[in-house]
N, C-alpha and C. Protein backbone atom coordinates (compact mmCIF):
# COMPACT_ATOMS: atom_id res chain seq x y z
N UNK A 1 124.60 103.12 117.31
CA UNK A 1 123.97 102.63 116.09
C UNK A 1 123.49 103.82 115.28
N UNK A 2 123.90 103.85 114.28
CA UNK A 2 123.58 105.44 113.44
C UNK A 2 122.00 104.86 112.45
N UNK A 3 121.78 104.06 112.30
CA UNK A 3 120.42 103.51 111.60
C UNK A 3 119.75 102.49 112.83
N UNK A 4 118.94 102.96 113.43
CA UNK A 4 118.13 102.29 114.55
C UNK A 4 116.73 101.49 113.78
N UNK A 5 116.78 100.29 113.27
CA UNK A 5 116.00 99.51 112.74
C UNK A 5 114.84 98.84 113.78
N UNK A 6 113.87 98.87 113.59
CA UNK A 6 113.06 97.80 114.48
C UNK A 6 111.89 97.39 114.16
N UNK A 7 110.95 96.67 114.77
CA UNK A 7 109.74 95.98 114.27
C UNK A 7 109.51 94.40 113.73
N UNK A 8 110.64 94.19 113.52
CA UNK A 8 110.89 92.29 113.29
C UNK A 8 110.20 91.41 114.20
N UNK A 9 110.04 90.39 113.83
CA UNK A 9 109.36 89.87 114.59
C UNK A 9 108.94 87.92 114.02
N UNK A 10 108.22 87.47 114.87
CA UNK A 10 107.05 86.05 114.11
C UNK A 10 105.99 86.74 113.91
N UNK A 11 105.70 85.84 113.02
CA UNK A 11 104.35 87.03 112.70
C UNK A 11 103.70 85.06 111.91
N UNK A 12 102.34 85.14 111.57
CA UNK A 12 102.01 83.89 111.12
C UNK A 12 101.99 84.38 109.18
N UNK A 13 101.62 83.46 108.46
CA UNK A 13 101.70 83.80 106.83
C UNK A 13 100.03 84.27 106.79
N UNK A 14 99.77 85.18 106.49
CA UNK A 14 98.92 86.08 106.05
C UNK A 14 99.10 87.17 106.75
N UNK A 15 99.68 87.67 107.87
CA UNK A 15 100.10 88.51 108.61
C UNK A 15 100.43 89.83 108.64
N UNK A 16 100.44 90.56 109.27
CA UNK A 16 101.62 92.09 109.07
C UNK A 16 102.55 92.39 110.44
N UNK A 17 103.26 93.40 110.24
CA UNK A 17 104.54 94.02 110.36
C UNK A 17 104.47 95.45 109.80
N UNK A 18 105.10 96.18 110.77
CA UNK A 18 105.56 97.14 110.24
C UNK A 18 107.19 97.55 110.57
N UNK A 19 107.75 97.61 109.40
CA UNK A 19 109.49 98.39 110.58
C UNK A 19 109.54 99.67 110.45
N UNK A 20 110.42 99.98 111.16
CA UNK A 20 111.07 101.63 111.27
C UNK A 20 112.00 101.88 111.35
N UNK A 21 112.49 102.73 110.78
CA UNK A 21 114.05 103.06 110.58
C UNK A 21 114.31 104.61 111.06
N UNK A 22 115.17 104.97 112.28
CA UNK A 22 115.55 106.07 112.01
C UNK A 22 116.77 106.43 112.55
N UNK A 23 117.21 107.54 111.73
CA UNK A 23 118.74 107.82 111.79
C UNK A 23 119.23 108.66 112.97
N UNK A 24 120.57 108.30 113.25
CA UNK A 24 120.87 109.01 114.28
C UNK A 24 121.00 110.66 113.77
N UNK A 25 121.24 111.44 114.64
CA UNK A 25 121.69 113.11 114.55
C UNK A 25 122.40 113.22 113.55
N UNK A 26 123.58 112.37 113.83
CA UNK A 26 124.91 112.42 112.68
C UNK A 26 124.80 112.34 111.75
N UNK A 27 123.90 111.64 110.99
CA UNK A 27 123.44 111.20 109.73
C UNK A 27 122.05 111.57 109.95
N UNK A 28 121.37 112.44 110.31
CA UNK A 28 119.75 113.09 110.20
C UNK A 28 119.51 113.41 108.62
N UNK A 29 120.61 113.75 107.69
CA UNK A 29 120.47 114.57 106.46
C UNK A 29 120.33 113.20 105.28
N UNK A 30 119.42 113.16 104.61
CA UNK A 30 119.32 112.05 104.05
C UNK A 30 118.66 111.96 102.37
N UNK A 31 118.89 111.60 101.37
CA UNK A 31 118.48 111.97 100.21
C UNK A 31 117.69 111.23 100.03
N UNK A 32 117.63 110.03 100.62
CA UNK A 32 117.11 108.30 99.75
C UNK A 32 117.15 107.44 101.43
N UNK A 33 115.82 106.73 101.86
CA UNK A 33 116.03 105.56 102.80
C UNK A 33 115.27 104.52 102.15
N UNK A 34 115.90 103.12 102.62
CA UNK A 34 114.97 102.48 102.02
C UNK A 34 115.63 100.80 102.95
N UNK A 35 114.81 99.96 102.14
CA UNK A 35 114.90 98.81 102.93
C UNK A 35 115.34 97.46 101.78
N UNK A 36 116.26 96.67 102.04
CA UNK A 36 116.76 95.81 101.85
C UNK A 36 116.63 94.50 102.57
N UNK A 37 116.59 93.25 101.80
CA UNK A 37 116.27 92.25 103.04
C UNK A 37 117.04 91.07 102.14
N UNK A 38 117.30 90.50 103.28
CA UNK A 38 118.61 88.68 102.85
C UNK A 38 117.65 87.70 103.61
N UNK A 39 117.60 86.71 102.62
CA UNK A 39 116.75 85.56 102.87
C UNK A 39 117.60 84.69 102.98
N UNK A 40 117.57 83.42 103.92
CA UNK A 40 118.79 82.59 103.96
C UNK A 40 119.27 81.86 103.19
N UNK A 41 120.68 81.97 102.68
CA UNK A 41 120.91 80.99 101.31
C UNK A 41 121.01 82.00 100.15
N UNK A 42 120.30 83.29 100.33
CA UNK A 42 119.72 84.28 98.96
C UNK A 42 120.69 85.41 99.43
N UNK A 43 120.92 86.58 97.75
CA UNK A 43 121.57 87.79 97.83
C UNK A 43 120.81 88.62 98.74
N UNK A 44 121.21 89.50 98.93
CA UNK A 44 120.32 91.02 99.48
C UNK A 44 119.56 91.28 98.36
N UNK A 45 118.57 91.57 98.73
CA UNK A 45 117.81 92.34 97.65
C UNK A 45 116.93 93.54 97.88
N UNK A 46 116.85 94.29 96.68
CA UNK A 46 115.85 95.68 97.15
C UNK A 46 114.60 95.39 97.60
N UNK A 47 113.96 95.87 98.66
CA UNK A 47 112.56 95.90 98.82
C UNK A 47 111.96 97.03 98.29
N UNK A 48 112.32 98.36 98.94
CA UNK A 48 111.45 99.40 98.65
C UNK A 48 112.25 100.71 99.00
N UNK A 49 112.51 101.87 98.41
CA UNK A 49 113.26 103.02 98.60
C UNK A 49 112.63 104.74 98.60
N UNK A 50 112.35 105.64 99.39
CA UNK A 50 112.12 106.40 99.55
C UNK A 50 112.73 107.39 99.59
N UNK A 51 112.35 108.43 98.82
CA UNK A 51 113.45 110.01 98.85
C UNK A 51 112.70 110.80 99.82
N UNK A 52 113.63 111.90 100.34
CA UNK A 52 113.37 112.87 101.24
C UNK A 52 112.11 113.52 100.72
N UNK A 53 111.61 113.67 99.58
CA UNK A 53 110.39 114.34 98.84
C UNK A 53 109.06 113.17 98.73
N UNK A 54 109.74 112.10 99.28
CA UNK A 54 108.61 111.28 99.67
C UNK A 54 108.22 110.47 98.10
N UNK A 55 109.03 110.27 97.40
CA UNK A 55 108.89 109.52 95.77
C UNK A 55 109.50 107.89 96.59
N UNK A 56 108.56 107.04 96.00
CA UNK A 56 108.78 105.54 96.16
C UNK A 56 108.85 105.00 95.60
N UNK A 57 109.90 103.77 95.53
CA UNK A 57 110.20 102.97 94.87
C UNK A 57 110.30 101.37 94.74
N UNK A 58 109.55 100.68 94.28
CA UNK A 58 108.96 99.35 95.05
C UNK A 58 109.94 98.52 94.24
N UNK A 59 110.74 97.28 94.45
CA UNK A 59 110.66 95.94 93.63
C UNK A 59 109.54 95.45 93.32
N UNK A 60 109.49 94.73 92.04
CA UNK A 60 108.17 94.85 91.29
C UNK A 60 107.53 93.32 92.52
N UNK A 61 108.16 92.51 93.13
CA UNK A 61 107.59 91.34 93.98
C UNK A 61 106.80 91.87 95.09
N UNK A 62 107.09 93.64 95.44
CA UNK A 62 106.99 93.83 96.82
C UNK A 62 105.80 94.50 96.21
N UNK A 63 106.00 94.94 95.09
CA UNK A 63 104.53 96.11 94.91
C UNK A 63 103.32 96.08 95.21
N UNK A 64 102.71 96.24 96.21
CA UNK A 64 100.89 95.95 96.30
C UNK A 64 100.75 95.16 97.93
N UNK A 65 101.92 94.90 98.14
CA UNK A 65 101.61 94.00 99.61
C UNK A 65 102.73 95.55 100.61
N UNK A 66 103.81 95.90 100.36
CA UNK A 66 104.60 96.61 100.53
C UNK A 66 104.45 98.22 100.69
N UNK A 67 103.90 98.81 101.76
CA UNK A 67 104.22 100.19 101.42
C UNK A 67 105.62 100.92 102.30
N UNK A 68 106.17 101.74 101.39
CA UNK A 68 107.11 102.35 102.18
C UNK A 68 106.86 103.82 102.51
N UNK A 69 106.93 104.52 103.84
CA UNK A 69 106.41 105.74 104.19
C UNK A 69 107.25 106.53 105.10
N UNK A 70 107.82 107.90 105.31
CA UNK A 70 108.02 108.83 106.19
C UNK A 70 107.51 109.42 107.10
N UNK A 71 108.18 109.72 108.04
CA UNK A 71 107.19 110.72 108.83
C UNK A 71 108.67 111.90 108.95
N UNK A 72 107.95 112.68 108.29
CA UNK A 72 108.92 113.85 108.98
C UNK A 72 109.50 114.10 109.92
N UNK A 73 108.32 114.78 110.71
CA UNK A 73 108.78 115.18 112.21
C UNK A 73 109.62 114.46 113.36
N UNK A 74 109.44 112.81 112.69
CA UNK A 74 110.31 111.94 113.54
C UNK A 74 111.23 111.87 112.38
N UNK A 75 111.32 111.72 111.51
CA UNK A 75 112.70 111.25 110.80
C UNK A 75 112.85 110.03 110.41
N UNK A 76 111.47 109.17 110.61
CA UNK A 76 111.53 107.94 110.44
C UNK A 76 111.35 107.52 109.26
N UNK A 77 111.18 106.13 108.74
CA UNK A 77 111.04 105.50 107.86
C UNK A 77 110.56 104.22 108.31
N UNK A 78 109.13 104.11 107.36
CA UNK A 78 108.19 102.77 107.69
C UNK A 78 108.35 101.76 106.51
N UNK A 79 108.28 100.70 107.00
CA UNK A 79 107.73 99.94 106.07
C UNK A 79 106.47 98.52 106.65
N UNK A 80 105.59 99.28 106.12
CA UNK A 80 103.93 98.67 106.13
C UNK A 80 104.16 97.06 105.36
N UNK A 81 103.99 96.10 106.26
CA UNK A 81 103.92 94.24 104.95
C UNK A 81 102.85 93.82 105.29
N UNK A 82 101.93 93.46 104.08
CA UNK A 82 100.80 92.98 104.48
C UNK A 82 100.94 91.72 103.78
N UNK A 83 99.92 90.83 104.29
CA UNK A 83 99.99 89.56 103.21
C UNK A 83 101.09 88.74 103.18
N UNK A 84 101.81 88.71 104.20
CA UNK A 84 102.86 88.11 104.38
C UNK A 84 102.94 86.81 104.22
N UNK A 85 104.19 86.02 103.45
CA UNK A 85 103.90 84.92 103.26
C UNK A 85 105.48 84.56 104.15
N UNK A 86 105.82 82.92 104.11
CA UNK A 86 106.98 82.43 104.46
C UNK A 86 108.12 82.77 103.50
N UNK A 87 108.08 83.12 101.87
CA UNK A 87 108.95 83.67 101.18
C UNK A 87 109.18 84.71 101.70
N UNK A 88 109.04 85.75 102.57
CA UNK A 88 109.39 87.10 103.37
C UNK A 88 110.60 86.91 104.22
N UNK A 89 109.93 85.95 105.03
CA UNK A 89 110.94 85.90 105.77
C UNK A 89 112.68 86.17 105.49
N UNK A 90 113.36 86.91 106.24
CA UNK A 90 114.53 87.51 105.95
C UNK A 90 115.01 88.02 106.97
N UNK A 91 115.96 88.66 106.54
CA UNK A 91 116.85 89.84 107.78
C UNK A 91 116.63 91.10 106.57
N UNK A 92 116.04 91.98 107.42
CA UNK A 92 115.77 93.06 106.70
C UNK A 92 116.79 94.42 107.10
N UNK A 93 116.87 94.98 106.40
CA UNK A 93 118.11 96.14 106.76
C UNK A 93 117.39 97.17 105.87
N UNK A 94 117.89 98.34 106.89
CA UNK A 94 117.34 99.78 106.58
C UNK A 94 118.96 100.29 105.81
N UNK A 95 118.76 101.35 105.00
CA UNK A 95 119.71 101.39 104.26
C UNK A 95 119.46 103.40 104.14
N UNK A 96 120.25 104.18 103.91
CA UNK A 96 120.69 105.54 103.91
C UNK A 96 121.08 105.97 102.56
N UNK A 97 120.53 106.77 101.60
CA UNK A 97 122.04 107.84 100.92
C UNK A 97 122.02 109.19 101.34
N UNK A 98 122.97 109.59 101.19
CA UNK A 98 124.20 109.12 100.78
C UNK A 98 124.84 108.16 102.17
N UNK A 99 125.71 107.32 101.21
CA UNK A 99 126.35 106.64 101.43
C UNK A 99 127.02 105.69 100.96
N UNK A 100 126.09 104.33 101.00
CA UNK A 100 125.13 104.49 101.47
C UNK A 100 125.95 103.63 102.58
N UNK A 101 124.91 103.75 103.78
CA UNK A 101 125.27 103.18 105.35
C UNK A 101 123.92 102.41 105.52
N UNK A 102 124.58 101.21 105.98
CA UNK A 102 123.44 100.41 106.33
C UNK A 102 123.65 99.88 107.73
N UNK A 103 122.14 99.67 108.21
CA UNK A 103 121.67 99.43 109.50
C UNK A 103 122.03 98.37 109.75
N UNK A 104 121.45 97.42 111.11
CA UNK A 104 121.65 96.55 111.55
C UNK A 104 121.38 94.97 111.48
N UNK A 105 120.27 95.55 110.69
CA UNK A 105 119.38 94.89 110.35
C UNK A 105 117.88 93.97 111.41
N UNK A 106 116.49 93.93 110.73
CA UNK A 106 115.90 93.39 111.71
C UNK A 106 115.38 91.88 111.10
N UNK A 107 114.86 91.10 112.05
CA UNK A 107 114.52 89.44 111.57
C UNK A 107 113.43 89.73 111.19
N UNK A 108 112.74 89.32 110.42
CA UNK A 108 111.54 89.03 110.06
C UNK A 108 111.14 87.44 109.67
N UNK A 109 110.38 86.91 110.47
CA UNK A 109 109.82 85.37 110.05
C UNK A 109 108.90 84.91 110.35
N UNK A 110 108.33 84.74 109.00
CA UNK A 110 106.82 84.30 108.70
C UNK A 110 106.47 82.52 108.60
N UNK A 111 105.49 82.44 109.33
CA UNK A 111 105.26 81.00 110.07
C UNK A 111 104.22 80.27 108.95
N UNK A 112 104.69 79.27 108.69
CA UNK A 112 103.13 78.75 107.63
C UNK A 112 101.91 78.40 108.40
């Protein structure tokens, strides 16, 4: 698996989550990670995107409940959900540029 996604989960509606994304060796070099999520029935859509210089980029729905964050030294990529409601719920996928290559994706589902 070259994008190792995880952190999905039940979680109840007011809730949090956090995921993590990180890349294998092969793909360690990275300009842009970020996270994407498919709701059932719905397109993919952007959640939130991060450059190697650490600049973020929110969908304006995710802004304020949503943070997206790095850690260097691991190579990872977070994404912090607070306030979670049952509209969240999705399959969320970690996403790479260049590429772009996308992950596996993880479940996320929020309980009323």
């Amino acid at each position: 698996v070259q994008l190792q996604a995880s952190g999905g989960g039940l979680v109840q509606a007011g809730g949090s989550l956090r995921l993590s994304c990180t890349p294998s060796r092969s793909i360690a070099n990275w300009s842009r990670m970020g996270w994407y999520r498919q709701a059932p029935g719905k397109q993919r859509e952007l959640v939130a995107t991060i450059t190697n210089f650490g600049v973020a980029n929110y969908a304006n729905s995710m802004r304020g409940r949503f943070t997206i964050s790095r850690d260097g030294a691991k190579n990872t990529i977070y994404l912090q959900m607070n306030h979670l409601t049952p509209e969240d719920t999705a399959v969320y996928y970690c996403i790479r540029y260049p590429g772009p290559l996308w992950g596996q994706g993880t479940l996320v589902t929020v309980s009323s």
